[in-house]
Protein backbone atom coordinates (compact mmCIF):
# COMPACT_ATOMS: atom_id res chain seq x y z
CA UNK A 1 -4.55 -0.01 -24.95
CA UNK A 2 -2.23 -2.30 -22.89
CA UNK A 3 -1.55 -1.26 -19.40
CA UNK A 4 1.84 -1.58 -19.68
CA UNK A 5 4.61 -3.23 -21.51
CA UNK A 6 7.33 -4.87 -19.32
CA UNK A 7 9.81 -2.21 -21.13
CA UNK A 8 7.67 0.54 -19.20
CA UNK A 9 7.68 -0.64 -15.57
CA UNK A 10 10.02 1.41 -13.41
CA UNK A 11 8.59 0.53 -9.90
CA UNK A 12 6.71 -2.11 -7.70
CA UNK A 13 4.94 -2.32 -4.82
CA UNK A 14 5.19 -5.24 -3.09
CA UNK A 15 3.43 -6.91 -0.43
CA UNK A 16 6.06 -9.12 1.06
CA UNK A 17 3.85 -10.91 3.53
CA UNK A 18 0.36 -10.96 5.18
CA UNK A 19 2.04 -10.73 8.46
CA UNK A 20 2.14 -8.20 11.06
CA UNK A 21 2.26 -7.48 14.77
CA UNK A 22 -0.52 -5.11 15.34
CA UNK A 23 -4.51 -5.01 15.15
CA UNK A 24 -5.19 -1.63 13.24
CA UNK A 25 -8.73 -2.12 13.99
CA UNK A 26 -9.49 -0.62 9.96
CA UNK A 27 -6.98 -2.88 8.51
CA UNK A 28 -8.49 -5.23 6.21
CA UNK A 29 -6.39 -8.03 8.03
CA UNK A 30 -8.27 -7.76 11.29
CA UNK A 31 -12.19 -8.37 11.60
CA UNK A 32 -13.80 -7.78 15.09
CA UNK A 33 -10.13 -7.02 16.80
CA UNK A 34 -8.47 -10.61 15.51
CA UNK A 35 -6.61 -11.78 12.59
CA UNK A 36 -8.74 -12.27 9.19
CA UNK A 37 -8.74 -16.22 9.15
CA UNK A 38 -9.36 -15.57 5.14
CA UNK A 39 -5.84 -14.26 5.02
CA UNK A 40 -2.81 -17.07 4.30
CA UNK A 41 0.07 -16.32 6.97
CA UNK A 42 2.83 -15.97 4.03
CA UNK A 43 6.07 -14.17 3.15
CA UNK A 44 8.28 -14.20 0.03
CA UNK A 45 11.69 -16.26 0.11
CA UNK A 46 14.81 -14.67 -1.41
CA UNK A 47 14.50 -17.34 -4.01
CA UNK A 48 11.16 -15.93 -5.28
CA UNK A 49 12.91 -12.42 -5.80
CA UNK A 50 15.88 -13.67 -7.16
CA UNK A 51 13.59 -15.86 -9.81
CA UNK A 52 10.81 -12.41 -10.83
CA UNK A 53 13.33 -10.10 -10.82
CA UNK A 54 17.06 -11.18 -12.22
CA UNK A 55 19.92 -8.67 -12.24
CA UNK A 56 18.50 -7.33 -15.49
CA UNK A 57 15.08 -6.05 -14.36
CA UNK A 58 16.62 -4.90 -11.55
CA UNK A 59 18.67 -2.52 -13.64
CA UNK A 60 15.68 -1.18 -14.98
CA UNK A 61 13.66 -0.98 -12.02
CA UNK A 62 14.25 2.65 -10.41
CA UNK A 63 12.48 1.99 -7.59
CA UNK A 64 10.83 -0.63 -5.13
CA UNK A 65 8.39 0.34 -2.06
CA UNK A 66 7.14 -2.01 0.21
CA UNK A 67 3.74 -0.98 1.12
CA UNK A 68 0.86 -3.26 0.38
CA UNK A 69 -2.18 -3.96 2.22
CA UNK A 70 -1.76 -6.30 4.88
CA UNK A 71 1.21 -7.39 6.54
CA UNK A 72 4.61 -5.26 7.74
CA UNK A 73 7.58 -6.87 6.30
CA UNK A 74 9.68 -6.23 9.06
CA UNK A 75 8.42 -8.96 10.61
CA UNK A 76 10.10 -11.39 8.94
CA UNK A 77 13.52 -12.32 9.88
CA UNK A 78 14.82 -12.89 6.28
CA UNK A 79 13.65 -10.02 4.86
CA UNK A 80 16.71 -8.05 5.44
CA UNK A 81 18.59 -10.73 2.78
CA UNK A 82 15.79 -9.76 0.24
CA UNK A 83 16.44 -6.13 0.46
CA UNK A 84 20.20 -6.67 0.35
CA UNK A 85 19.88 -8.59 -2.97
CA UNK A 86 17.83 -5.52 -4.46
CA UNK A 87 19.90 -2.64 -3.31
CA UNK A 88 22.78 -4.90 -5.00
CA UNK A 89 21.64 -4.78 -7.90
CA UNK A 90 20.90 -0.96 -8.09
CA UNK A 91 17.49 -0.98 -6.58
CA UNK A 92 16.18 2.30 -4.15
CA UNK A 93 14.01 0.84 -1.75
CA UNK A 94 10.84 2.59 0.89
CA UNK A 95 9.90 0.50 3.12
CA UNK A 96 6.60 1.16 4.92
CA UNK A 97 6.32 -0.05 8.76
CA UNK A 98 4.87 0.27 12.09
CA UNK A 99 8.54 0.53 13.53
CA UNK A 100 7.90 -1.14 16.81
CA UNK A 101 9.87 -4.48 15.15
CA UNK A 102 13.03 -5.67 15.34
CA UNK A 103 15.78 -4.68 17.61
CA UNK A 104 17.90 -1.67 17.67
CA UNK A 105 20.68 -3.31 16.87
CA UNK A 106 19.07 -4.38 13.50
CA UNK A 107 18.17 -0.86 12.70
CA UNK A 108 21.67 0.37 13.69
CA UNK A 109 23.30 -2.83 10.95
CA UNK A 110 20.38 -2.02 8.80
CA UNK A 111 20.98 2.00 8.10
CA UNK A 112 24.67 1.27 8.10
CA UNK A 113 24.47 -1.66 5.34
CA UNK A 114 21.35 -0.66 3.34
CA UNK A 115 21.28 3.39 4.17
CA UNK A 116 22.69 5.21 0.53
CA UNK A 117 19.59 3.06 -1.18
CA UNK A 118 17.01 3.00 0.99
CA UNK A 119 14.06 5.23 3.01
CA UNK A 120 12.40 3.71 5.93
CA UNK A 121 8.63 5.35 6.57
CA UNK A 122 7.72 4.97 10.02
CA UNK A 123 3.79 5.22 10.83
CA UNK A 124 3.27 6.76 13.94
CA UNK A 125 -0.37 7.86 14.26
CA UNK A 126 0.17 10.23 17.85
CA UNK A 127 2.80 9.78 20.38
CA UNK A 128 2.93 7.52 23.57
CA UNK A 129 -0.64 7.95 25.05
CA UNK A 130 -2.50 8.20 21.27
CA UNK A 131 -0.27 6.20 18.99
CA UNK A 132 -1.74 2.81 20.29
CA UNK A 133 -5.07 3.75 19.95
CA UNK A 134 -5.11 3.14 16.51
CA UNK A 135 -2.08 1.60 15.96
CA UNK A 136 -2.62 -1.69 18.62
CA UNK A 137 0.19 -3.23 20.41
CA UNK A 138 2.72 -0.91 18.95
CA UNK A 139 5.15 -0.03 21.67
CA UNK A 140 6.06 3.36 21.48
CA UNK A 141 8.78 3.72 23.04
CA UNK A 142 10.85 1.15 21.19
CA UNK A 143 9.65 2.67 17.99
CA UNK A 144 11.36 5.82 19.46
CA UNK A 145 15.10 3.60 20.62
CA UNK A 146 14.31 1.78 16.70
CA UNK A 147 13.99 5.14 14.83
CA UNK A 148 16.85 6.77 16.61
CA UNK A 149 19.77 3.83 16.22
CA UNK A 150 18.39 3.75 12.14
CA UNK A 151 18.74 7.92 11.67
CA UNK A 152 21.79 7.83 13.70
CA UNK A 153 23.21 5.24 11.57
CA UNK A 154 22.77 7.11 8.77
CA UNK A 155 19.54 6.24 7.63
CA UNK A 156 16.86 8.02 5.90
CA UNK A 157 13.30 8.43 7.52
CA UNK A 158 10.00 9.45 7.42
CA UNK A 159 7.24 10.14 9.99
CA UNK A 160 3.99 8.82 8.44
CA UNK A 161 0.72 10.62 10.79
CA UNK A 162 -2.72 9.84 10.07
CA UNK A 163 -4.51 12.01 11.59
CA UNK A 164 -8.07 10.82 13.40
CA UNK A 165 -9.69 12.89 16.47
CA UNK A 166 -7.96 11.19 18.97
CA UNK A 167 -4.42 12.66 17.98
CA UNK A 168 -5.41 15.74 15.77
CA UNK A 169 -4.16 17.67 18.99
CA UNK A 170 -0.49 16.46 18.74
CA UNK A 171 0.36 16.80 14.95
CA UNK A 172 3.18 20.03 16.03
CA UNK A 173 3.92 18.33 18.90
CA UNK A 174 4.87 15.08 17.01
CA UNK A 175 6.48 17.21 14.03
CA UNK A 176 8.81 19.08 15.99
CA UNK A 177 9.53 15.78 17.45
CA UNK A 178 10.49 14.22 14.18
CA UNK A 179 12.57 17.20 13.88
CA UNK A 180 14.45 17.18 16.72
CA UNK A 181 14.97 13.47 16.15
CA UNK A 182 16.63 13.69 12.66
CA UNK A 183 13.72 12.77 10.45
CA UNK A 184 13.80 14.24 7.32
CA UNK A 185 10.46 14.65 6.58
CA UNK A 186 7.03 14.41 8.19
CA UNK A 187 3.95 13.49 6.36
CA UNK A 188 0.08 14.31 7.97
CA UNK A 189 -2.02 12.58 6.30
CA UNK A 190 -5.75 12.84 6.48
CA UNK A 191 -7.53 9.30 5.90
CA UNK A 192 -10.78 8.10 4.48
CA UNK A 193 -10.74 5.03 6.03
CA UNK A 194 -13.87 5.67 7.70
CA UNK A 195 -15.88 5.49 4.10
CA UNK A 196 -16.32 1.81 3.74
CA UNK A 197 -18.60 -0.78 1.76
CA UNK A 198 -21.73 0.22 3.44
CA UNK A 199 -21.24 3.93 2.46
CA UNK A 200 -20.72 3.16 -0.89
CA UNK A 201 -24.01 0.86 -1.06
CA UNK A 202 -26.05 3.44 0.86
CA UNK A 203 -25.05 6.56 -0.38
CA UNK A 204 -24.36 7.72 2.79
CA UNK A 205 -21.47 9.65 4.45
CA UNK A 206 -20.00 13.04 5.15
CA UNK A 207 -17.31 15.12 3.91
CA UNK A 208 -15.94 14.46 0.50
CA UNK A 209 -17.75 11.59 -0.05
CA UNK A 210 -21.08 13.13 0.49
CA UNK A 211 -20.53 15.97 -2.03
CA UNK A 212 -19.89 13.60 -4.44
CA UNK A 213 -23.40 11.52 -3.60
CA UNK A 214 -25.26 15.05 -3.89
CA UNK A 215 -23.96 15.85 -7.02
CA UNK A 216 -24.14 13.06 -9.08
CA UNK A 217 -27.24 11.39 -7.12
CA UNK A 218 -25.27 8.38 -5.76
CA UNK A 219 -21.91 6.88 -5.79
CA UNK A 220 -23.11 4.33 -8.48
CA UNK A 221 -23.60 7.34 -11.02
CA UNK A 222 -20.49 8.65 -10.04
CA UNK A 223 -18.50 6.16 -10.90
CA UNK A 224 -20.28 5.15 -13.88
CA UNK A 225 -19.34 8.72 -15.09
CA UNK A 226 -15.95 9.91 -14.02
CA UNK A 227 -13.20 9.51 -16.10
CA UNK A 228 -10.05 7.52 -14.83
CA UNK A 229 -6.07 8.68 -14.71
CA UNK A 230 -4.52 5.48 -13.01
CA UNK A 231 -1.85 7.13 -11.14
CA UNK A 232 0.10 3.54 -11.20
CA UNK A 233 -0.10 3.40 -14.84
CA UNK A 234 1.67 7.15 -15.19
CA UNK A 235 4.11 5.76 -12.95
CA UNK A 236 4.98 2.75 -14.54
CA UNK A 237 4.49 1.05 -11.47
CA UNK A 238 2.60 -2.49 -11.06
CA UNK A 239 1.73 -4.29 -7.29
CA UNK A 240 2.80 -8.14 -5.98
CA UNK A 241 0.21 -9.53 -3.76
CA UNK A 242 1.79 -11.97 -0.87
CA UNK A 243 0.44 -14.84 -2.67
CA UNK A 244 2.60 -14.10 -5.99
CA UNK A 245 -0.29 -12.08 -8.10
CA UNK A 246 -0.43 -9.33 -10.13
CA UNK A 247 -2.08 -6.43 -10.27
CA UNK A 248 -2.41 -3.26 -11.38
CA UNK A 249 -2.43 -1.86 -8.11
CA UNK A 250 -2.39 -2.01 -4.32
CA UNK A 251 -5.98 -1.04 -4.76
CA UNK A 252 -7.14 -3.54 -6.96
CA UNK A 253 -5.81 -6.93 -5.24
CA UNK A 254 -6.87 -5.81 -2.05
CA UNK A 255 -10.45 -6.82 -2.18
CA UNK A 256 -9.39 -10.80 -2.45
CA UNK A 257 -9.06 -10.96 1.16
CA UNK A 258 -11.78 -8.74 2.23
CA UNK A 259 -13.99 -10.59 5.11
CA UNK A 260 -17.03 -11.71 3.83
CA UNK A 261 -18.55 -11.68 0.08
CA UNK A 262 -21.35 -8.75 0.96
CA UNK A 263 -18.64 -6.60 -0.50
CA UNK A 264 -19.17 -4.23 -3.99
CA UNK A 265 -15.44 -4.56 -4.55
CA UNK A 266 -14.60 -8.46 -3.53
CA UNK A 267 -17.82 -9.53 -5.76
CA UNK A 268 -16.42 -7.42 -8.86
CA UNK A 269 -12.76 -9.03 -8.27
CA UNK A 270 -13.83 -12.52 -7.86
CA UNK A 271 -16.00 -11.92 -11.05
CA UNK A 272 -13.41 -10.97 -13.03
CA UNK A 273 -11.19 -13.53 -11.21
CA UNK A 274 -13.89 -16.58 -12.73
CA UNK A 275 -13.91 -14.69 -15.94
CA UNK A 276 -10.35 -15.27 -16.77
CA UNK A 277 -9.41 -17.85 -14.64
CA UNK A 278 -8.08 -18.60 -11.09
CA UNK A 279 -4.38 -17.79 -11.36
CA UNK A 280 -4.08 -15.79 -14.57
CA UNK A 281 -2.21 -13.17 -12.97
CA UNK A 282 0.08 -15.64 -11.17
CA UNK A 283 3.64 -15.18 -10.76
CA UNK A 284 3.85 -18.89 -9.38
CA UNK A 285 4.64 -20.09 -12.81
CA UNK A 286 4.81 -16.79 -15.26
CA UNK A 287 7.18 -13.86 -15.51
CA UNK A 288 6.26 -10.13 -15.02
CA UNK A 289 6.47 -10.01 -19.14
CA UNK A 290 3.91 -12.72 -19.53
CA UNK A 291 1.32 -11.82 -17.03
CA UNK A 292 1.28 -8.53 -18.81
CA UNK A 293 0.81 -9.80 -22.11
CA UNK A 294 -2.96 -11.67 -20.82
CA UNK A 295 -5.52 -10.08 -22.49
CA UNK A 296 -6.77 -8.07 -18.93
CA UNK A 297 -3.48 -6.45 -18.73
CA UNK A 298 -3.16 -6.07 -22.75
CA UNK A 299 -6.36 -4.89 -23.21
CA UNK A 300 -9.07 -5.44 -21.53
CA UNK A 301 -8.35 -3.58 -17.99
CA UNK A 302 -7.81 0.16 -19.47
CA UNK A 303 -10.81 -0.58 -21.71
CA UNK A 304 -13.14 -1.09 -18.75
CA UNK A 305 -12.13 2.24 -17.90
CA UNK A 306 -14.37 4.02 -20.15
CA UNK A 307 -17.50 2.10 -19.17
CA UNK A 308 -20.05 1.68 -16.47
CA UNK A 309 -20.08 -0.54 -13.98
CA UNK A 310 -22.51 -3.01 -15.21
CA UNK A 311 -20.09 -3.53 -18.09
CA UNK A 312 -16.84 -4.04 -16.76
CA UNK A 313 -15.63 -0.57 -14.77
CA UNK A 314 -14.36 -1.70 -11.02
CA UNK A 315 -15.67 0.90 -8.39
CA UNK A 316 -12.03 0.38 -7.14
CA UNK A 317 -10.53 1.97 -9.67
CA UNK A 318 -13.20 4.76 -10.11
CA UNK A 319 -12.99 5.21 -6.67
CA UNK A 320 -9.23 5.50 -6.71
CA UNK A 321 -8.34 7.37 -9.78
CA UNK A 322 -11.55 8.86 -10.70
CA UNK A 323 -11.51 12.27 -11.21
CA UNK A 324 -12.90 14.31 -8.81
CA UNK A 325 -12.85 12.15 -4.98
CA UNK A 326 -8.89 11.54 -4.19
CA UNK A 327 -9.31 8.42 -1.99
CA UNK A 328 -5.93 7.81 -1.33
CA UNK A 329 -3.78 9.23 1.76
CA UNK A 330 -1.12 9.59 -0.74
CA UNK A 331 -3.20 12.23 -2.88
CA UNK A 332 -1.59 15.81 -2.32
CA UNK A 333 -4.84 17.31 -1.27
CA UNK A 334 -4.80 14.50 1.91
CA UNK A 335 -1.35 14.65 2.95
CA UNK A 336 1.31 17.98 4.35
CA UNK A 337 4.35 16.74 3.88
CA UNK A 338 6.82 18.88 4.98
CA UNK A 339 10.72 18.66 5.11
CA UNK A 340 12.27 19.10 8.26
């Protein structure tokens, strides 16, 4: 069963650079409180968009977010001419960022120019004393002057909360906040960043996680067993890595940069990586339509699903779209998201 056919993709996510100005201490881009020196600084050019997705695609795609793993786009000057070229050409755009970037005279140009076709999501994990815990060397305060020049420009924003102990106390506080400062939605979302690689080789952790250990015996068995729904694939959506790669998900390229190689996910990635080839899933020199037609995409990715681990099955996408432990912030069971 092919993933998908370049008929059925109606979104991307796209990482548009490994850049950013913070040290989110459980970011995969920083390792003991500095930069990951595994991670390329890169960014995409307004030539490379232009080139993977012509006027045409862009009439078929419904929808672009800029998410990713690593980097916050805002941070790069030109990125303001790549969004203009998409919401040209009939793209809607979300664009995921710390908000503490930029001046507020660029928000105030930016709602008024890009506003009808694009949502900004601003992640603001607490308020001026908690925010920075987490979210290091954000500036809260300008994030507050930023978000209020883009929503009284017009624009359309979101309040992105993860919620950790430190700020659990100030979730109404910070919604009736967003409120009162024209967002038009808030989002709490509860995170399981705290279940990382050694968990998952252990069997050990609370919560969610540790339900599923008692139940199946370990993680391993779990994922050997569950069945997969890949929410991308239902969505017709398909990820860009900074670097020009694709994947079937956010999820799935992710591990590439990972620190170190003691690392369940990494060592499955860079397997399959030697199995087909360093740069198969390049958009340096292929199209969308031709990395989809290699036989991982085609065939052999969905296929995996249905096996164990041993013979193909990534723990990333058990993990992610197995059925019974929602991983992802973006689940409904981990997030409120109310309108305000």
């Amino acid at each position: 069963m092919k993933y998908l056919d370049i008929t059925e993709v109606k979104s991307l996510n796209i990482e548009h650079t490994s850049m950013c100005n913070l040290l989110c201490p459980q970011c995969a881009r920083i390792v003991d409180g500095k930069v990951n020196q595994e991670l390329l600084m890169k960014r995409m050019s307004i030539n490379e968009y232009k080139r993977l997705l012509p006027v045409n695609l862009c009439r078929q795609i419904e929808h672009i977010f800029f998410c990713g793993n690593y980097g916050d786009p805002l941070i790069d000057p030109l990125f303001f001419d790549c969004a203009e070229y998409l919401v040209e050409n009939g793209v809607r755009l979300t664009i995921y960022t710390n908000g503490s970037l930029r001046s507020a005279r660029w928000w105030d140009l930016f709602a008024t120019m890009l506003s009808d076709k694009c949502k900004v999501v601003f992640a603001i994990d607490g308020l001026r004393d908690t925010n920075h815990i987490y979210r290091i060397n954000a500036n809260f305060d300008q994030i507050m002057i930023n978000a209020e020049y883009f929503i009284n420009a017009g624009g359309n924003a979101r309040w992105d909360y993860l919620v950790f102990d430190h700020n659990e106390h100030q979730v109404e506080e910070a919604r009736q906040l967003a409120s009162d400062m024209g967002f038009k939605t808030f989002n709490e979302k509860q995170t399981k960043r705290f279940i990382d690689n050694e968990n998952y080789k252990t069997d050990k952790g609370e919560g969610d996680f540790g339900k599923i250990v008692k139940k199946y015996g370990s993680w391993l068995e779990y994922i050997n067993q569950t069945e997969i729904t890949c929410k991308y694939k239902q969505g017709g959506i398909l990820y860009i890595d900074y670097e020009l790669n694709l994947w079937p998900c956010c999820w799935v390229g992710a591990p590439r940069y990972f620190h170190g190689y003691d690392n369940i996910q990494k060592d499955q990635l860079y397997k399959l990586i030697s199995k087909y080839g360093d740069g198969f899933n390049s958009l340096v020199d292929k199209s969308i339509e031709e990395v989809l037609n290699h036989p991982w995409f085609a065939e052999d990715l969905a296929k995996s699903w249905t096996k164990q681990m041993c013979s193909g099955k990534l723990m990333t996408c058990g993990r992610t779209c197995g059925t019974e432990y929602k991983f992802s912030s973006g689940d409904v069971s981990n997030k409120k998201e109310t309108e305000l």
